[in-house]
Protein backbone atom coordinates (compact mmCIF):
# COMPACT_ATOMS: atom_id res chain seq x y z
CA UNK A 1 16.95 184.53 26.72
CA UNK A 2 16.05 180.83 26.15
CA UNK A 3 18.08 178.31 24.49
CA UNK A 4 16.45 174.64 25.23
CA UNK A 5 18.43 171.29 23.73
CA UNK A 6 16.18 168.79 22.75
CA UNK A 7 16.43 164.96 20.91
CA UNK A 8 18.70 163.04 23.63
CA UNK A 9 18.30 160.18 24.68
CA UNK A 10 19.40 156.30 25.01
CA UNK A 11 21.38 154.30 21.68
CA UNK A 12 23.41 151.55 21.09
CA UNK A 13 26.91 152.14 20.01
CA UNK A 14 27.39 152.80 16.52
CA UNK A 15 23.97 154.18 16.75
CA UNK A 16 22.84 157.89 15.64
CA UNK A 17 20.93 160.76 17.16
CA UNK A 18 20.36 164.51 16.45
CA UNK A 19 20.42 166.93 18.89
CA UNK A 20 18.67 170.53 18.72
CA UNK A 21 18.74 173.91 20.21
CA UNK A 22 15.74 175.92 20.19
CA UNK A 23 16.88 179.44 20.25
CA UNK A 24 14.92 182.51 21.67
CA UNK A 25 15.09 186.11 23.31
CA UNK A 26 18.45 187.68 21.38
CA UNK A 27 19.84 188.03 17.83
CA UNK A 28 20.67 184.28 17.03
CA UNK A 29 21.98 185.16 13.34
CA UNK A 30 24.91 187.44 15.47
CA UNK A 31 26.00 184.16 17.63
CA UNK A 32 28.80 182.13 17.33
CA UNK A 33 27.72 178.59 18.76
CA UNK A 34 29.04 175.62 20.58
CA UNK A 35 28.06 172.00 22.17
CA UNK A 36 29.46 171.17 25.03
CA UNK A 37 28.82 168.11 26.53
CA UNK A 38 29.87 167.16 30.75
CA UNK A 39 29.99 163.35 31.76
CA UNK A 40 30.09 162.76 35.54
CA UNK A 41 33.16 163.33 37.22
CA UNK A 42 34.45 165.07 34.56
CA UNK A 43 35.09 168.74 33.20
CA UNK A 44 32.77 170.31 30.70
CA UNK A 45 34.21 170.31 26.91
CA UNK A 46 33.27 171.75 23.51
CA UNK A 47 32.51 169.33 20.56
CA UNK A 48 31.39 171.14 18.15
CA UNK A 49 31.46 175.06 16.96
CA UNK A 50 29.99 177.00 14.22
CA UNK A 51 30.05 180.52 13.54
CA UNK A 52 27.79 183.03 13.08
CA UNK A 53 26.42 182.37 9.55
CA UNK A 54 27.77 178.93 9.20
CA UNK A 55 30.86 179.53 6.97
CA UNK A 56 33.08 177.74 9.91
CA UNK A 57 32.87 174.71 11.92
CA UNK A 58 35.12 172.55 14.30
CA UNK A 59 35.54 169.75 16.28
CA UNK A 60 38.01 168.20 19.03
CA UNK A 61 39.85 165.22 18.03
CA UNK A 62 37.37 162.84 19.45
CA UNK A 63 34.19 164.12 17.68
CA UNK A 64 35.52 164.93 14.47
CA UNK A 65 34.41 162.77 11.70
CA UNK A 66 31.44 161.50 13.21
CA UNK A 67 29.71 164.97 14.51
CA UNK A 68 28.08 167.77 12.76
CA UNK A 69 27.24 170.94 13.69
CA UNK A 70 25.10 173.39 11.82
CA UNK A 71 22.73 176.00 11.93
CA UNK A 72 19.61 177.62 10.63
CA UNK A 73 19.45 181.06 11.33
CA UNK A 74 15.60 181.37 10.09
CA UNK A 75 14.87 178.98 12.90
CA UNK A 76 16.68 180.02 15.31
CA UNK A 77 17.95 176.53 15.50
CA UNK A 78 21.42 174.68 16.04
CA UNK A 79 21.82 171.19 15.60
CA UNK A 80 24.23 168.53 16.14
CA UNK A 81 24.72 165.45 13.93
CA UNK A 82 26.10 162.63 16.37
CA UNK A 83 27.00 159.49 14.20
CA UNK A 84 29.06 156.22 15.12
CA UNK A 85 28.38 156.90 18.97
CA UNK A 86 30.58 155.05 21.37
CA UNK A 87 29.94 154.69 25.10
CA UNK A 88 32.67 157.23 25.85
CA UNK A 89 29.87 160.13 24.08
CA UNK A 90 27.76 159.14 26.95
CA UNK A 91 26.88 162.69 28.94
CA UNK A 92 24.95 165.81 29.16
CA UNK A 93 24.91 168.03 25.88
CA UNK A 94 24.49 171.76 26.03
CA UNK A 95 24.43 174.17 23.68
CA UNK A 96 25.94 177.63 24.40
CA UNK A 97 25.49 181.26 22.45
CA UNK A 98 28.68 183.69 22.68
CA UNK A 99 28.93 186.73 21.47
CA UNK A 100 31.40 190.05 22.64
CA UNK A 101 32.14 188.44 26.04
CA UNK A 102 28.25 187.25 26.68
CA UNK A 103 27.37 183.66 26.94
CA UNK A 104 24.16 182.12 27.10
CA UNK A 105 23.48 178.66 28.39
CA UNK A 106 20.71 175.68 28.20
CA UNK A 107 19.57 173.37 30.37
CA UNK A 108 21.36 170.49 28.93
CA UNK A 109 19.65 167.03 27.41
CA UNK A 110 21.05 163.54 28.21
CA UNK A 111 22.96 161.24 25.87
CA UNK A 112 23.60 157.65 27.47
CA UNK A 113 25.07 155.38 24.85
CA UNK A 114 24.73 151.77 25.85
CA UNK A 115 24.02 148.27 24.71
């Protein structure tokens, strides 16, 4: 099982970026699927969830508006839409796979928002 986040990096505030999650090794299509994201000194959190074919999202107060998450089940892909970012975004993303009380993790990809 593989799931690797890819497309972080460093952006102004207001700024935009796209993250991805390459998915690989179990039945993607039968997922549900989450971001998470962990800034230091802080707890992990979800920001975004989807289901398994897409016909559900949502979002925490403090995403929702300016994030989008969505899915393509062909490519074994989730994405998240990250518009408007504000220095308080600023942290590690991951995306997560759950499924009947399994949970799959990745290895995470930096966001630093910063002028």
């Amino acid at each position: 099982v593989q799931l690797v986040e890819s497309g972080g990096g460093l952006v102004q505030p207001g700024g935009s970026l796209k993250l991805s999650c390459a998915a690989s090794g179990f039945t993607f299509s039968t997922y549900r699927m989450s971001w998470y994201r962990q800034a230091p000194g802080k707890e992990r959190e979800r920001v975004a969830f989807i289901t398994s074919i897409g016909e559900i999202t949502n979002y925490p107060g403090s995403v929702r508006g300016r994030f989008t998450i969505s899915r393509d089940n062909v490519k074994n892909t989730v994405y998240l839409q990250m518009n408007y970012l504000k220095p308080e975004d600023t942290a590690v993303y991951y995306c997560n796979a759950y499924k009947d009380g399994y949970a799959y993790w990745g290895q995470g990809t930096q966001v630093t928002v910063s002028s």
